[in-house]
Protein backbone atom coordinates (compact mmCIF):
# COMPACT_ATOMS: atom_id res chain seq x y z
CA UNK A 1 89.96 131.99 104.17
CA UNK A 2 88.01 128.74 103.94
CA UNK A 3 86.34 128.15 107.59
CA UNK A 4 87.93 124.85 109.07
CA UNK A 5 85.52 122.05 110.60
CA UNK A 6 86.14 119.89 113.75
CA UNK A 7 85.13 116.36 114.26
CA UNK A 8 85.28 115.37 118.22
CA UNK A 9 82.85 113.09 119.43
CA UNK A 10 80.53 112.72 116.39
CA UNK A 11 79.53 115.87 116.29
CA UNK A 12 80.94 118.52 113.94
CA UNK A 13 82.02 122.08 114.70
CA UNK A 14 82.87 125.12 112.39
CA UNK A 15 85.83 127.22 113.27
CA UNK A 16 85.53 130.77 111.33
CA UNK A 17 88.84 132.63 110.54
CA UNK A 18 88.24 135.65 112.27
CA UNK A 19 89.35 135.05 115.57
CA UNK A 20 91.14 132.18 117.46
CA UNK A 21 89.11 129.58 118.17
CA UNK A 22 90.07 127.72 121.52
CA UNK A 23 90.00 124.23 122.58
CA UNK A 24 90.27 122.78 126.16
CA UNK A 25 88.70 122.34 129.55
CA UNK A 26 86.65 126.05 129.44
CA UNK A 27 86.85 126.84 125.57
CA UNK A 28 85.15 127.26 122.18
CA UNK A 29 85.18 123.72 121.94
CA UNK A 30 84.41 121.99 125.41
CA UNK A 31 86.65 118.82 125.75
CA UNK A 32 85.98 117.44 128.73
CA UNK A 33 85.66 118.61 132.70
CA UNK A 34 89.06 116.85 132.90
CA UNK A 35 91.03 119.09 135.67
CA UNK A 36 94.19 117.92 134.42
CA UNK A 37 93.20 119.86 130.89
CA UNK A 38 94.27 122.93 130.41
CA UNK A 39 91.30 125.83 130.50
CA UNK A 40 92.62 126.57 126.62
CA UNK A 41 94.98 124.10 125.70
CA UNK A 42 95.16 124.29 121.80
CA UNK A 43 94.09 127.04 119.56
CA UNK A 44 93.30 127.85 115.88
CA UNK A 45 94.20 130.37 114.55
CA UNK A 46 93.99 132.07 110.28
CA UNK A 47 97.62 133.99 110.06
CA UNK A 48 99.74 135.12 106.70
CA UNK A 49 97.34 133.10 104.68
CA UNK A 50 97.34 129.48 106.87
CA UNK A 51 95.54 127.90 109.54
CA UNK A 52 97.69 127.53 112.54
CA UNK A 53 97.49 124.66 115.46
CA UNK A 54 98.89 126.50 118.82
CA UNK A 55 99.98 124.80 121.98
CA UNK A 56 98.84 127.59 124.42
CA UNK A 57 98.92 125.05 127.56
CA UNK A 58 102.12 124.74 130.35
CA UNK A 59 102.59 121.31 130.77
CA UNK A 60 100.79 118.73 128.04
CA UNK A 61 101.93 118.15 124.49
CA UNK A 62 99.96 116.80 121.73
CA UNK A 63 100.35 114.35 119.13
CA UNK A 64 99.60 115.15 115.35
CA UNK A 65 99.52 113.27 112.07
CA UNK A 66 97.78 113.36 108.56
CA UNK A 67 95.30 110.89 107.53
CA UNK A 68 97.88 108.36 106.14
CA UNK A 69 99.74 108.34 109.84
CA UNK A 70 103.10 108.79 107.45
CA UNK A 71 103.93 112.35 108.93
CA UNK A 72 104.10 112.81 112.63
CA UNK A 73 104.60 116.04 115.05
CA UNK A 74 104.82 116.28 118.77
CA UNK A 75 104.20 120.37 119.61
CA UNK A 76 104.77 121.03 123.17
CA UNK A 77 103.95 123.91 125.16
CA UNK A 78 104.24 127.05 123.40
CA UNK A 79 104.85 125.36 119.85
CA UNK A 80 102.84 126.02 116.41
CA UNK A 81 102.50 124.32 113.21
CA UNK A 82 100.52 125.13 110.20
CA UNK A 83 98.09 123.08 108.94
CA UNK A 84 99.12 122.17 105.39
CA UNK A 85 96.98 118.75 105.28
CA UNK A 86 92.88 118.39 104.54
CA UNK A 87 92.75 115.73 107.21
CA UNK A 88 94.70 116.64 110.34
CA UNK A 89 94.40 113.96 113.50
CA UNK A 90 95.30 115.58 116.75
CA UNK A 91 95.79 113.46 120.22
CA UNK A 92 96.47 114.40 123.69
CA UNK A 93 96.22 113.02 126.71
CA UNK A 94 95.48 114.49 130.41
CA UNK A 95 95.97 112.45 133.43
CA UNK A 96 95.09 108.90 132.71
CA UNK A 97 92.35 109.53 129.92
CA UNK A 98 93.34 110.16 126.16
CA UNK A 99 91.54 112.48 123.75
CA UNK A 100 91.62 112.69 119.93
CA UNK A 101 90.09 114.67 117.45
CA UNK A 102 89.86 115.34 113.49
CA UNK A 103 90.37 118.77 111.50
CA UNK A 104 89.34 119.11 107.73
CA UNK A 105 90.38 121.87 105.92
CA UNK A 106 89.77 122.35 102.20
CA UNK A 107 93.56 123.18 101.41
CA UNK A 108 96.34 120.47 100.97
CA UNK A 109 100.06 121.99 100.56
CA UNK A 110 100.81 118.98 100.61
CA UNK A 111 100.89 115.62 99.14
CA UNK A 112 101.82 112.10 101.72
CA UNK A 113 101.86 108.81 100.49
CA UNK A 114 102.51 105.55 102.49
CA UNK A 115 105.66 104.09 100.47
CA UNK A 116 109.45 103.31 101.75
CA UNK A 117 112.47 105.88 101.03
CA UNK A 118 115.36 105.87 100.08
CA UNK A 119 118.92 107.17 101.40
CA UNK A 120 121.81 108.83 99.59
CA UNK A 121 123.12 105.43 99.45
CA UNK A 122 120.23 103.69 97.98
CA UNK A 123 119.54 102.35 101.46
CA UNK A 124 115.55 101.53 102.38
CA UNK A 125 114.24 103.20 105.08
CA UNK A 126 111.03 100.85 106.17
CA UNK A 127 108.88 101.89 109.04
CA UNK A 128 108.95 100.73 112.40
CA UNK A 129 108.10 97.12 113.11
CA UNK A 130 107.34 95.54 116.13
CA UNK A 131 107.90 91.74 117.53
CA UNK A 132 104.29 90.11 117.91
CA UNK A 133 104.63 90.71 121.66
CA UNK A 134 105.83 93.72 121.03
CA UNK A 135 102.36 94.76 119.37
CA UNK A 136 99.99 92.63 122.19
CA UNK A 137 101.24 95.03 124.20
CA UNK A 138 101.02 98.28 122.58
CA UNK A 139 97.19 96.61 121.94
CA UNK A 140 96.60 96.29 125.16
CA UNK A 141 96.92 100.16 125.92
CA UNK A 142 95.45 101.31 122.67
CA UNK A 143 92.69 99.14 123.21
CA UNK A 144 89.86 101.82 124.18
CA UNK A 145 90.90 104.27 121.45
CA UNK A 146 90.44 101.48 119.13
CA UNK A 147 87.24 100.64 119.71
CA UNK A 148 85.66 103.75 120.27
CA UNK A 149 83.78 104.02 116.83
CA UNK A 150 84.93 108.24 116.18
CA UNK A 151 87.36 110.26 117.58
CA UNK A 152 86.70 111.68 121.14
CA UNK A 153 87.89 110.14 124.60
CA UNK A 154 89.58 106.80 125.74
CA UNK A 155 91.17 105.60 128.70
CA UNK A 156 94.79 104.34 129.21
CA UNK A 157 95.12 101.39 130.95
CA UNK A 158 97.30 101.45 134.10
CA UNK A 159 100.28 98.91 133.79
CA UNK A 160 98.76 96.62 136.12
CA UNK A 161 95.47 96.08 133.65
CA UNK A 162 97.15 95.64 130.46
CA UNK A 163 99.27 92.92 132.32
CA UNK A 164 96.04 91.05 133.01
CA UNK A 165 94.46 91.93 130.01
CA UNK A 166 97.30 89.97 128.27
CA UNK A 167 97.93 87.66 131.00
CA UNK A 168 101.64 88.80 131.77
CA UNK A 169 103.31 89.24 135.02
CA UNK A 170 104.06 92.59 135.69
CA UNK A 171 107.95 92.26 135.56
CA UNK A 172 107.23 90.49 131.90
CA UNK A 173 104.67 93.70 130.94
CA UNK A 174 107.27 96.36 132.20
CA UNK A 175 110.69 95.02 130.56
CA UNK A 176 108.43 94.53 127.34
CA UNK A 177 106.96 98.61 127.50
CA UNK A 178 110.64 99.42 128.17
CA UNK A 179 111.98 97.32 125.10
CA UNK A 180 109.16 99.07 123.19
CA UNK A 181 109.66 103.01 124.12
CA UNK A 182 113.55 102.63 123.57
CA UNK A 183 113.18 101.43 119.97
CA UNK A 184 110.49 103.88 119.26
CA UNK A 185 113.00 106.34 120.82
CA UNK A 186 115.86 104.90 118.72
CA UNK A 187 113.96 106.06 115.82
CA UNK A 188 113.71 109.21 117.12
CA UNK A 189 110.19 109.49 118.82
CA UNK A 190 109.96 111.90 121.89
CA UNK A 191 108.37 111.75 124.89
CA UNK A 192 109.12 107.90 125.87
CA UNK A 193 112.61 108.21 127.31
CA UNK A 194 112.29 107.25 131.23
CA UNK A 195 114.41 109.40 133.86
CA UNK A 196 113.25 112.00 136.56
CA UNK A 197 109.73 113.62 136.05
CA UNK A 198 108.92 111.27 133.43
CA UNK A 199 105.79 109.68 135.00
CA UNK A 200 104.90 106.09 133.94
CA UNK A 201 101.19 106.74 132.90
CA UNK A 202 102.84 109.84 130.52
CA UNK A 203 105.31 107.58 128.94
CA UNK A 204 102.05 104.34 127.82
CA UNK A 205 99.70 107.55 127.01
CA UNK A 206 102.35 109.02 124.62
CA UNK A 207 102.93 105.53 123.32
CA UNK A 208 99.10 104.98 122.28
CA UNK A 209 99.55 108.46 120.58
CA UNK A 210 102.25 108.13 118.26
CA UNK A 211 101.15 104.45 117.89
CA UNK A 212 97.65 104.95 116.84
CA UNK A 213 98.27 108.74 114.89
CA UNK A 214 100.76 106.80 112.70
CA UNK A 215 98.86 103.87 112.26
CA UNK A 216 101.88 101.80 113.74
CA UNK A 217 98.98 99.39 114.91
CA UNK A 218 94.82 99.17 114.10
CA UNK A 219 91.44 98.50 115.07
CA UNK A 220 92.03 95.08 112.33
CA UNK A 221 94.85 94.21 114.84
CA UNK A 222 92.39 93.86 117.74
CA UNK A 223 91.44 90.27 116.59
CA UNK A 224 95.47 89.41 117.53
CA UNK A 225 94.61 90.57 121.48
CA UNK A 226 91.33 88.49 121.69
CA UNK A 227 92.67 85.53 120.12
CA UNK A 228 95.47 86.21 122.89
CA UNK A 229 92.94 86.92 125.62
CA UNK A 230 94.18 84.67 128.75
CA UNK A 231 90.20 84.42 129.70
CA UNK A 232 88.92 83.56 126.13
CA UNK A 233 87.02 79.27 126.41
């Protein structure tokens, strides 16, 4: 099989198909020091013919998408998907810092294309869209893995710094994230559903994952959050 090749951080690693290459905290591919990353959280692995993406870790998930941002997977603990795009765009986040990385393969099963469907009943389906303060805010946390200028590591803002960043009170900032993660979660996207052991900075991380892997909002939006920036002359 055709070896894949990793982009993290601007620098490029090959991943040969003879054994499982593993990625994490103390792996093939070093992510960070990060002690709330598992030792090997992800692997890839060459199995029946495919390239496989393996959650090996206990307790994070990571978010994955092709290079249009039009399909979308969330593979917890002990999942696996094959990778049937060139471009694949995985995200994860441990503790309050978020990671992302790019794997090219050569192969493409399959074809995605960024256009509307259609039901059974002629019905459109259109993507999510969000109320401009609806998308200041999601901004606000994506901010830092906008900017940075390849894929590697960001930080999530707590709640209290994307409130000033935007200039919000914090009751304003908090019934806006929750207005957010329940239509995202109306449309079906996991992880942002509140209750007991749902932590606060899980729930914003996995909203700058599924927001930025499925291009929900941009680095070309930025120029909406400085024009909004409470500081700006």
């Amino acid at each position: 099989m055709t070896p894949l090749r990793i982009e993290f951080c601007g620098e490029w690693t090959t991943v040969a198909p003879d054994r499982p290459f593993g990625i994490g905290r103390e792996a093939d591919l070093v992510i960070d020091d990060n002690p709330y990353l598992h030792r090997t959280f992800l692997t890839l692995a060459a199995e029946h013919g495919l390239w496989w993406l393996h959650n090996v870790g206990q307790l994070l998930s990571a978010t994955v998408s092709d290079a249009t941002g039009s399909v979308q997977a969330w593979l917890g603990p002990g999942a696996r998907l094959p990778i049937v795009f060139p471009t694949l765009h995985v995200m994860f986040s441990a503790g309050a810092t978020t990671y992302d990385f790019t794997v090219h393969a050569e192969s493409d099963f399959y074809a995605t294309t960024l256009t509307a469907e259609s039901d059974v009943d002629g019905t459109t389906i259109m993507p999510i869209s969000l109320t401009p303060s609806q998308r200041l805010l999601v901004l606000a946390l994506a901010e830092s893995v906008l900017r940075q200028p390849s894929a590697g590591r960001a930080t999530v803002p707590s709640s209290a710094e994307a409130a000033a960043r935007l200039g919000w009170s914090m009751t304003t900032f908090n019934r806006k994230l929750d207005n957010v993660c329940e239509k995202l979660d109306r449309f079906g996207v996991d992880g942002l559903r509140g209750g007991r052991g749902r932590l606060a900075t899980n729930r914003r991380a996995r909203l700058v994952e599924y927001a930025v892997a499925t291009h929900l909002v941009s680095a070309a939006d930025l120029q909406l959050l400085d024009r909004n920036d409470p500081q700006a002359p």
